[in-house]
N, C-alpha and C. Protein backbone atom coordinates (compact mmCIF):
# COMPACT_ATOMS: atom_id res chain seq x y z
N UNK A 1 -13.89 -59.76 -87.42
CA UNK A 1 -13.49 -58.57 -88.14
C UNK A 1 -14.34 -58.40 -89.39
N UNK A 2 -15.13 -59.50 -90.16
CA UNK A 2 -15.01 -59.01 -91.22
C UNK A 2 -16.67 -58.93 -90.81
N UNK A 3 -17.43 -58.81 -90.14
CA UNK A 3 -18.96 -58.70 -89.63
C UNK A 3 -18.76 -57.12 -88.73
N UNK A 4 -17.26 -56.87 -88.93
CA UNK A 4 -17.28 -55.50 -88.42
C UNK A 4 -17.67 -55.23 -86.65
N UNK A 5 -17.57 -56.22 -86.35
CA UNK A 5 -17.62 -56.40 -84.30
C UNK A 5 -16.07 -56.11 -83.98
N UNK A 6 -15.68 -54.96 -83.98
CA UNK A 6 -14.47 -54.98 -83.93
C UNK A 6 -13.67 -55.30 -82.30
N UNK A 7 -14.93 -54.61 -81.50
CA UNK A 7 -14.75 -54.90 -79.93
C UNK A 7 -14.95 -55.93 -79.73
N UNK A 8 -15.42 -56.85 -80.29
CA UNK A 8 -15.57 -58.21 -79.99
C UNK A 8 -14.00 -58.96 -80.37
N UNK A 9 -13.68 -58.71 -81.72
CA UNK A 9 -12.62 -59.18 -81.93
C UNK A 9 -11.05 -58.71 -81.72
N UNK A 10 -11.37 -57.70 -80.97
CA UNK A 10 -10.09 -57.28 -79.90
C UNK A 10 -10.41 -58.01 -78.77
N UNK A 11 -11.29 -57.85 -78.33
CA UNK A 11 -11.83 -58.71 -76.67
C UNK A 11 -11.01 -60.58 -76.91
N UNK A 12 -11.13 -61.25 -78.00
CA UNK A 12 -11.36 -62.46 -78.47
C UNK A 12 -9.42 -62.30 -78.79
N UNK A 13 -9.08 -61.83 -78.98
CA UNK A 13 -7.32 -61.59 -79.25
C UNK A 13 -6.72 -61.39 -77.93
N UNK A 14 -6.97 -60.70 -77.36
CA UNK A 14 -6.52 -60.18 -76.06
C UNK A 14 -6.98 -61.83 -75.08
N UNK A 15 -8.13 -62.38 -75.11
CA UNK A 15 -8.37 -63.61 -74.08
C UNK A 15 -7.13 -64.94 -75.16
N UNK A 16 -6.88 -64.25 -76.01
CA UNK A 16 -6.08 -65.69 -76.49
C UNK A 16 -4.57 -65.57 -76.28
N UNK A 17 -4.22 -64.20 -76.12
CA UNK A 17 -3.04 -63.38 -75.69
C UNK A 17 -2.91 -64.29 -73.98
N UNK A 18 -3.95 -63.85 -72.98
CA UNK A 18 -3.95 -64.10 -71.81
C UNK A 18 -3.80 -65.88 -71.21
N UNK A 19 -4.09 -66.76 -72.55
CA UNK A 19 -4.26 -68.32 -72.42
C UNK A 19 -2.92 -68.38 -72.52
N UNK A 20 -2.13 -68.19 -73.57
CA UNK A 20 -0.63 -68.18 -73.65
C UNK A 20 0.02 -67.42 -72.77
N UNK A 21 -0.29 -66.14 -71.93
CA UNK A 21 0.57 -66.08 -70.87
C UNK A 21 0.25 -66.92 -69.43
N UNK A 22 -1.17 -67.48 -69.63
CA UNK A 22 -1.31 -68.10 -68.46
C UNK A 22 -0.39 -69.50 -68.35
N UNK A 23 -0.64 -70.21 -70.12
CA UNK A 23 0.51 -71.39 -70.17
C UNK A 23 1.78 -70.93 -69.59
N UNK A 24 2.47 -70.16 -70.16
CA UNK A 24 4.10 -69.19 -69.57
C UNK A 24 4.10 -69.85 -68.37
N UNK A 25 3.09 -69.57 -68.03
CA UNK A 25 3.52 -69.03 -65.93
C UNK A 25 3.26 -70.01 -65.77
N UNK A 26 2.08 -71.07 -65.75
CA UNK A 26 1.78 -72.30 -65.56
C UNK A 26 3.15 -73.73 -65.66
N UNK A 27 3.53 -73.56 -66.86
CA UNK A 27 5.10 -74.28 -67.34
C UNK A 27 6.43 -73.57 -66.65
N UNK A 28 6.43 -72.28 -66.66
CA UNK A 28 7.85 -72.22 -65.81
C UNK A 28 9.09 -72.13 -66.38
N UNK A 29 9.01 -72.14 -67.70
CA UNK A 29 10.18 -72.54 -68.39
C UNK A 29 11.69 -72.43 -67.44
N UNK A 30 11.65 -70.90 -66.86
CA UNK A 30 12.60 -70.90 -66.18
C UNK A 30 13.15 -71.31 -65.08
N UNK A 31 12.12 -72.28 -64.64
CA UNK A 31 12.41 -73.01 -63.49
C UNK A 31 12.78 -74.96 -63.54
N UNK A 32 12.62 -74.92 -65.30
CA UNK A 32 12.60 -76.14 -65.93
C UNK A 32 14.19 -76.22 -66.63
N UNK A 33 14.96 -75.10 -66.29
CA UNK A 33 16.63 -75.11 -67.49
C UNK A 33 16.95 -75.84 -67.09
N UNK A 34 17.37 -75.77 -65.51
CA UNK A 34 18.26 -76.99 -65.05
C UNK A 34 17.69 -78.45 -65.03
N UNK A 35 16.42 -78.58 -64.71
CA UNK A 35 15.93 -80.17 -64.54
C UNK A 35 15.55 -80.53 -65.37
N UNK A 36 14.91 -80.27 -66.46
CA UNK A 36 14.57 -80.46 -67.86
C UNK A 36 14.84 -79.40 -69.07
N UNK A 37 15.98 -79.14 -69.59
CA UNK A 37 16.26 -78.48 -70.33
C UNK A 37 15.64 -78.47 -71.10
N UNK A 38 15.36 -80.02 -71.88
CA UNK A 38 14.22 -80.78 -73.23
C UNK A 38 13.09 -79.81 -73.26
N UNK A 39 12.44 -80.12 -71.99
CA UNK A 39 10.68 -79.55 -71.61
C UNK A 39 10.66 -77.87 -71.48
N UNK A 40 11.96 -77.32 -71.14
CA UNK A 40 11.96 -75.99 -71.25
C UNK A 40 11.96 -75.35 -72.27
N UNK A 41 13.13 -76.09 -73.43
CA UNK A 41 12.83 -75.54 -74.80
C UNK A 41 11.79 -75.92 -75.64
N UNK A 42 10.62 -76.90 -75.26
CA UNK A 42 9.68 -77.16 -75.94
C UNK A 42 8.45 -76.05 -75.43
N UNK A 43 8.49 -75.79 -74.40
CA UNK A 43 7.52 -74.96 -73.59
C UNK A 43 7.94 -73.43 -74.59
N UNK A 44 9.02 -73.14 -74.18
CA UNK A 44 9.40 -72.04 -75.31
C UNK A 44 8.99 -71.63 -76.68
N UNK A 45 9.41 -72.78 -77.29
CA UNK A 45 8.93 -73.22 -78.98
C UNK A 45 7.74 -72.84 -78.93
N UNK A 46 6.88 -73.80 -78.20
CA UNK A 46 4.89 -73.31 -77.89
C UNK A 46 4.79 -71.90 -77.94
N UNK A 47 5.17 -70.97 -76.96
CA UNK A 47 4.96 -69.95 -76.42
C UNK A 47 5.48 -68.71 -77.85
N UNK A 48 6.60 -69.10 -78.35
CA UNK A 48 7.26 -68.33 -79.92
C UNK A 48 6.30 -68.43 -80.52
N UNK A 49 5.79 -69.84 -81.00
CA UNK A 49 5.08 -69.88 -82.21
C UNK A 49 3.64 -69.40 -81.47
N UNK A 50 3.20 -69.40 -80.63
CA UNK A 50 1.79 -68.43 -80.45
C UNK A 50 1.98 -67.12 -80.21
N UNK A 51 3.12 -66.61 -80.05
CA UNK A 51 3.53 -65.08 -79.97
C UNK A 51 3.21 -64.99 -81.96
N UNK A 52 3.84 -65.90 -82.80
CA UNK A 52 3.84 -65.43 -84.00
C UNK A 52 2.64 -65.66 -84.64
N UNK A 53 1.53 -66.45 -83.84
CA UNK A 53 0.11 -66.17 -84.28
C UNK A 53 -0.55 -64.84 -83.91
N UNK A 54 -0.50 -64.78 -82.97
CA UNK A 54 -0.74 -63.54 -82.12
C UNK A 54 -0.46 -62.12 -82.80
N UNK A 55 0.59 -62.48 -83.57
CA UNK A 55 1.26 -60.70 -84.23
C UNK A 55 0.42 -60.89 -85.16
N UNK A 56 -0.44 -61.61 -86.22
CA UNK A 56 -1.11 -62.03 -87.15
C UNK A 56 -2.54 -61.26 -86.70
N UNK A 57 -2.83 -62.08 -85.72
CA UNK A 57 -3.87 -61.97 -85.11
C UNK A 57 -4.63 -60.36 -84.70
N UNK A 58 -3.32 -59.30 -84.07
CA UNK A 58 -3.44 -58.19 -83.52
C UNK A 58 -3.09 -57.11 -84.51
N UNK A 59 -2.57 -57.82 -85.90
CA UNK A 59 -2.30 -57.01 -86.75
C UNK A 59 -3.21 -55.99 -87.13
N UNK A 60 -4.77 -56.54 -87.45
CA UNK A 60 -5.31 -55.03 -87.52
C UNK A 60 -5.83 -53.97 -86.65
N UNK A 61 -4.99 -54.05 -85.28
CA UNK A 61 -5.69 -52.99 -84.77
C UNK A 61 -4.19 -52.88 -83.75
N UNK A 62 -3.09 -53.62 -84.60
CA UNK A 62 -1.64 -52.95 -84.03
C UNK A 62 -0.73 -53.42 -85.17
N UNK A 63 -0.69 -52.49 -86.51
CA UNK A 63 0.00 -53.08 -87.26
C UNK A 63 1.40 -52.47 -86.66
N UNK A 64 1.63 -51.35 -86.56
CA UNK A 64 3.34 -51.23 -86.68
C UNK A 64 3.88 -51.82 -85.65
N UNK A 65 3.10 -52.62 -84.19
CA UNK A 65 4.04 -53.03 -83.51
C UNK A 65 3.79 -54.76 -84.06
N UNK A 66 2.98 -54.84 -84.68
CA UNK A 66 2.60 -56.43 -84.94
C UNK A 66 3.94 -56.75 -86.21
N UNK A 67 4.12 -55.62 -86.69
CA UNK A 67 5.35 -55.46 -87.65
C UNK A 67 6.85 -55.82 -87.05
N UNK A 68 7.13 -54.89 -85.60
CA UNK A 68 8.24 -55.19 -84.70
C UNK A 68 8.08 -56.52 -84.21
N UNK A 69 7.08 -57.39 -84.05
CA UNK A 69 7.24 -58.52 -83.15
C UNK A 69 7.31 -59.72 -84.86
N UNK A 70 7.26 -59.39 -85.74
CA UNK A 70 7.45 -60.30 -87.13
C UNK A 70 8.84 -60.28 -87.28
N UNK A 71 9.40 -59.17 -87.20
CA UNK A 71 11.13 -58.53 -87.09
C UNK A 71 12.09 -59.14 -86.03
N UNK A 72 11.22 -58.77 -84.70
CA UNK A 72 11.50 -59.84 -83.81
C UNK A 72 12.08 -61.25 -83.89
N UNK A 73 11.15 -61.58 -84.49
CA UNK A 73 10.54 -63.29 -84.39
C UNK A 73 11.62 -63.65 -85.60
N UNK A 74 12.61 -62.82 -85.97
CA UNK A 74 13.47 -63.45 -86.85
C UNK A 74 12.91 -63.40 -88.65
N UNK A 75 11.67 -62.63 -88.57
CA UNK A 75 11.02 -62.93 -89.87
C UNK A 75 11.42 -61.90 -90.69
N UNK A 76 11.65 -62.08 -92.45
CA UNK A 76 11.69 -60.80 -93.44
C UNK A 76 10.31 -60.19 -94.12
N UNK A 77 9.93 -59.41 -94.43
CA UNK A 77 9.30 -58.86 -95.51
C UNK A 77 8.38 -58.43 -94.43
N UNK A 78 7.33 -57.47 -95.09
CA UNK A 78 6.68 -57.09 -94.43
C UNK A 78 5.08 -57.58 -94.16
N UNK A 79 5.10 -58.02 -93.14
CA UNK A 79 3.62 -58.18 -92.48
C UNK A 79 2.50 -57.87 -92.94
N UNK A 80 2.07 -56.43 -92.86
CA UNK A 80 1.32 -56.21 -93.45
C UNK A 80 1.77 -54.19 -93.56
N UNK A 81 2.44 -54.25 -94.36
CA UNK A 81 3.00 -53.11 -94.85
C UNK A 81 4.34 -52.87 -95.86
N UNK A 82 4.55 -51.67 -95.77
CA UNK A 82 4.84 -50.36 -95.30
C UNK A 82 3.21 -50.15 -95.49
N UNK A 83 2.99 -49.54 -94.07
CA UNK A 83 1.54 -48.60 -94.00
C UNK A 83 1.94 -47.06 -93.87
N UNK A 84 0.82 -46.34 -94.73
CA UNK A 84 1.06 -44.53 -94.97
C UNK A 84 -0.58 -44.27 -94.65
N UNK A 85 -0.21 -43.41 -94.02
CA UNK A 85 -1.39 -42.21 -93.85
C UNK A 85 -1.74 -41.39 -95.25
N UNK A 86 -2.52 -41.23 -96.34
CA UNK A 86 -2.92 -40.94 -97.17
C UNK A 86 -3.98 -40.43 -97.11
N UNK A 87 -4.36 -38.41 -97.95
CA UNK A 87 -5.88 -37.75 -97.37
C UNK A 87 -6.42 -38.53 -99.13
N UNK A 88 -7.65 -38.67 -98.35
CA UNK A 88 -8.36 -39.23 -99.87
C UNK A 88 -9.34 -38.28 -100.05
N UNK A 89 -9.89 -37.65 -100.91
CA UNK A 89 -11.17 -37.25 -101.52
C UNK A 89 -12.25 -37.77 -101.87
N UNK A 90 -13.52 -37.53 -100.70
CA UNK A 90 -14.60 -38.34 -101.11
C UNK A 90 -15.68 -37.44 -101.06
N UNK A 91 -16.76 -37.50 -102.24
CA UNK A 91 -17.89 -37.06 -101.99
C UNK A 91 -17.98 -35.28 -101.22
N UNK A 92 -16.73 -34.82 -101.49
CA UNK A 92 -16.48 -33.42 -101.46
C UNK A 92 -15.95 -33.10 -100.08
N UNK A 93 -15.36 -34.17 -99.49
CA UNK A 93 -14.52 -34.21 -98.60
C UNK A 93 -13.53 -35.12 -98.45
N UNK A 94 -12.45 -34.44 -97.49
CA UNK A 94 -11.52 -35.23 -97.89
C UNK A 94 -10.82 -35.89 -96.03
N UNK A 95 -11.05 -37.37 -96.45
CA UNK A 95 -10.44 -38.40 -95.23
C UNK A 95 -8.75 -38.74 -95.08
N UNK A 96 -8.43 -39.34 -94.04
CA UNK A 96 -7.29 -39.47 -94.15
C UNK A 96 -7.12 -40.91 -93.67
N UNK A 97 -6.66 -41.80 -94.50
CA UNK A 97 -6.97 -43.33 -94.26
C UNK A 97 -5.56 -44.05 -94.49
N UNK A 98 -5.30 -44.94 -93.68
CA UNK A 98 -4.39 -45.86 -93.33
C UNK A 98 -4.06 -46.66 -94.81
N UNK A 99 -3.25 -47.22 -95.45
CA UNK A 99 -3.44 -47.78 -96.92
C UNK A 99 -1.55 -48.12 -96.49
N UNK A 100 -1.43 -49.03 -98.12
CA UNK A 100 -0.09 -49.72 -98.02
C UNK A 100 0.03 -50.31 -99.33
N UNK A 101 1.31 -50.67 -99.97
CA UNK A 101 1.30 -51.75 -101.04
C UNK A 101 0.93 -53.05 -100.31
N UNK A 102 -0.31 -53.17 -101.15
CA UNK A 102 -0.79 -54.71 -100.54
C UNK A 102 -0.56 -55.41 -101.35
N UNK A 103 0.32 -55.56 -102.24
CA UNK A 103 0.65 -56.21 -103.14
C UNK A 103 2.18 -57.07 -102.40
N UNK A 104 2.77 -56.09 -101.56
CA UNK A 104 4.34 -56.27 -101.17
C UNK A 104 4.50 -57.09 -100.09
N UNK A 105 2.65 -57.34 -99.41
CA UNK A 105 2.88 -58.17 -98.01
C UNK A 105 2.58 -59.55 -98.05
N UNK A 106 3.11 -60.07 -96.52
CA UNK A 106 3.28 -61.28 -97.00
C UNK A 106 3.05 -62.26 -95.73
N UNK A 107 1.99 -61.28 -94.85
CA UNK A 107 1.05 -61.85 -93.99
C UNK A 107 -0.27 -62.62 -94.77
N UNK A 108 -1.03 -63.67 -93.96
CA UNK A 108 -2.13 -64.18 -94.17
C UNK A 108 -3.01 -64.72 -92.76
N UNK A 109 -4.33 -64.90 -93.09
CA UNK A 109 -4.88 -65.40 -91.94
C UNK A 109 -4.72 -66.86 -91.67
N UNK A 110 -3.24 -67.19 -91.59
CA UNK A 110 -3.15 -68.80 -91.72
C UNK A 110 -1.95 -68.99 -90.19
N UNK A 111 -2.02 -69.88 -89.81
CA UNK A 111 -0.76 -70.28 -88.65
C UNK A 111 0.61 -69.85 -89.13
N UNK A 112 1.39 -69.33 -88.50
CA UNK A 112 2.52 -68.71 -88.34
C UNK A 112 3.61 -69.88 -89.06
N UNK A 113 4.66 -69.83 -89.52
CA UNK A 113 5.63 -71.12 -90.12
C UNK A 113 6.86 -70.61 -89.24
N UNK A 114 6.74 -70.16 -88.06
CA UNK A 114 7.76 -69.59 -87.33
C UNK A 114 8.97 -71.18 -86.46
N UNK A 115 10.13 -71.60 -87.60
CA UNK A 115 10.39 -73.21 -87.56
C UNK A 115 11.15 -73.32 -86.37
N UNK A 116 11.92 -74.24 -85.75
CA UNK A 116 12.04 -74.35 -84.65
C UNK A 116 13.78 -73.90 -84.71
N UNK A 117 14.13 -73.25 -83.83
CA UNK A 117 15.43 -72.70 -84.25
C UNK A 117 15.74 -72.03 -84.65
N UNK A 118 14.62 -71.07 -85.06
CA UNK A 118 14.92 -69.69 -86.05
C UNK A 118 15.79 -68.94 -85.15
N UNK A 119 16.66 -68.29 -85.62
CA UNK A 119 17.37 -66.94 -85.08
C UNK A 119 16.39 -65.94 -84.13
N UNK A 120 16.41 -65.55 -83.70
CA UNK A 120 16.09 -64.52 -83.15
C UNK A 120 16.50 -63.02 -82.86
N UNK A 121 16.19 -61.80 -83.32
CA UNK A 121 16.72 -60.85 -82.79
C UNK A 121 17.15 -60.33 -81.74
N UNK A 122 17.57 -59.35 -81.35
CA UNK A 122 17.54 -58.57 -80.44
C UNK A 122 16.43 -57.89 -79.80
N UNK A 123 16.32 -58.68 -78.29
CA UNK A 123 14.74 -57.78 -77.85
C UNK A 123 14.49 -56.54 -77.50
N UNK A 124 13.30 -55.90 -77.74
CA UNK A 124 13.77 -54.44 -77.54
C UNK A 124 11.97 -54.39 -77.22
N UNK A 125 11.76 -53.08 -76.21
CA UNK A 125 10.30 -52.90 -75.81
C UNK A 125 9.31 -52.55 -77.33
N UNK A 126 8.19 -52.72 -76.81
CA UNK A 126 7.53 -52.62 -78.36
C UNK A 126 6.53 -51.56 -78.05
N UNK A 127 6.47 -51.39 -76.79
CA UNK A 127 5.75 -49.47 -76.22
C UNK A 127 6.45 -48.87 -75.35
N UNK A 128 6.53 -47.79 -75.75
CA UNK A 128 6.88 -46.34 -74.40
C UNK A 128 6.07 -46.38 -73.31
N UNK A 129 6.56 -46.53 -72.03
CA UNK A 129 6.16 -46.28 -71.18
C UNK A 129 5.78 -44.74 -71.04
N UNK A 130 4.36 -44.25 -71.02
CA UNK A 130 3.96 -43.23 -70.72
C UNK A 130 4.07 -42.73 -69.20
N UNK A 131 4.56 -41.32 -69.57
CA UNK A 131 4.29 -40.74 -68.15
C UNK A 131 3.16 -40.54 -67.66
N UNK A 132 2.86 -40.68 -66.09
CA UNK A 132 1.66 -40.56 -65.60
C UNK A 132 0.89 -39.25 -66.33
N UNK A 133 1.27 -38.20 -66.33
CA UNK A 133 1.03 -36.76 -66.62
C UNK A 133 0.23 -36.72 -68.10
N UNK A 134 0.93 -37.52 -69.08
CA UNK A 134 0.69 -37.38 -70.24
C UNK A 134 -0.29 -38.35 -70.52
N UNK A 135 -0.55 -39.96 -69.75
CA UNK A 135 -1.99 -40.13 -69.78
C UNK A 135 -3.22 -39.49 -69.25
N UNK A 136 -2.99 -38.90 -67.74
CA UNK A 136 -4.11 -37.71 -67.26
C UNK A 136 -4.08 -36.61 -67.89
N UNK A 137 -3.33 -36.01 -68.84
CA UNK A 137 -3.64 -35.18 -69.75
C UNK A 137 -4.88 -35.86 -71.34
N UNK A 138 -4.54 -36.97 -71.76
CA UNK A 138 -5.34 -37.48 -72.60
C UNK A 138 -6.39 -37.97 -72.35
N UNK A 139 -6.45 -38.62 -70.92
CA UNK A 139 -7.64 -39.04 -70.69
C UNK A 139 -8.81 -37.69 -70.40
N UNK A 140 -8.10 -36.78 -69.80
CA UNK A 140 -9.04 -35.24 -69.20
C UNK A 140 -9.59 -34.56 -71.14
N UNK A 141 -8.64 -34.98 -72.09
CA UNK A 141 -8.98 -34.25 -73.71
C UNK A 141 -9.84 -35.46 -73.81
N UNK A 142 -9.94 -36.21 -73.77
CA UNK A 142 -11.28 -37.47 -74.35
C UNK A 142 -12.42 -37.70 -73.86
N UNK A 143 -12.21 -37.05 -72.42
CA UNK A 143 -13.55 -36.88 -71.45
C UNK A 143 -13.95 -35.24 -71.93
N UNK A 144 -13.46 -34.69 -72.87
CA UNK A 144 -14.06 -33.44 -72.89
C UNK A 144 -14.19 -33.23 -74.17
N UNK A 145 -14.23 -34.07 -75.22
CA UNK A 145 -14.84 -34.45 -76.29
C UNK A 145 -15.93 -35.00 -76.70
């Protein structure tokens, strides 16, 4: 991110996203309750606390849902926000740029402290399923841009 390869470092989030769901499926948790309860909730624990690297991780290029999965994860304060859309004036035009009290957050680029036992919320989806219609409508406005 900070060499500005931004496709690189979505590409590099997303393959570390895919190692932790490949562990998931690989371990089984749910096929481990009854015969090893121990190994199921440790497999779990793993899988939480790299979900709560992960929201860190995807934060700049998904803050408001990287926000829901901090909320999620049982955590307070905000991540990396409240984020506002703000038009700025530059050089005799005027942008409209993403900004926040960065003073109020209380994310960092460091490992998650997500402890073992934390509470957990209530799960709830973190995207709308789009209708077919309304992605072949966006995709047909972006191909004609």
């Amino acid at each position: 991110i900070e060499n500005a390869r931004f496709k690189a470092s979505l590409g590099e989030a997303m393959r570390l996203s895919s190692e932790v769901n490949q562990y998931l499926n690989d371990q089984a948790p749910w096929s481990l309750v009854d015969s090893d309860r121990e190994r199921a909730a440790t497999v779990l624990n793993v899988c939480l606390r790299c979900v709560d690297d992960l929201k860190t991780i995807f934060a700049p290029f998904l803050p408001f849902t990287s926000q829901v999965v901090h909320e999620l994860l049982g955590h307070e304060g905000y991540l990396a926000g409240p984020l506002e859309l703000q038009e700025v004036d530059e050089d005799d035009e005027t942008h409209t740029v993403l900004t926040g009290d960065y003073a109020s957050w209380i994310g960092s680029w460091a490992p998650g402290d997500l402890p073992t036992g934390q509470a957990l919320r209530e799960p709830r989806p973190l995207f709308a399923k789009l209708d077919p219609v309304v992605a072949d409508e966006e995709l047909a406005r972006m191909a004609g841009s």
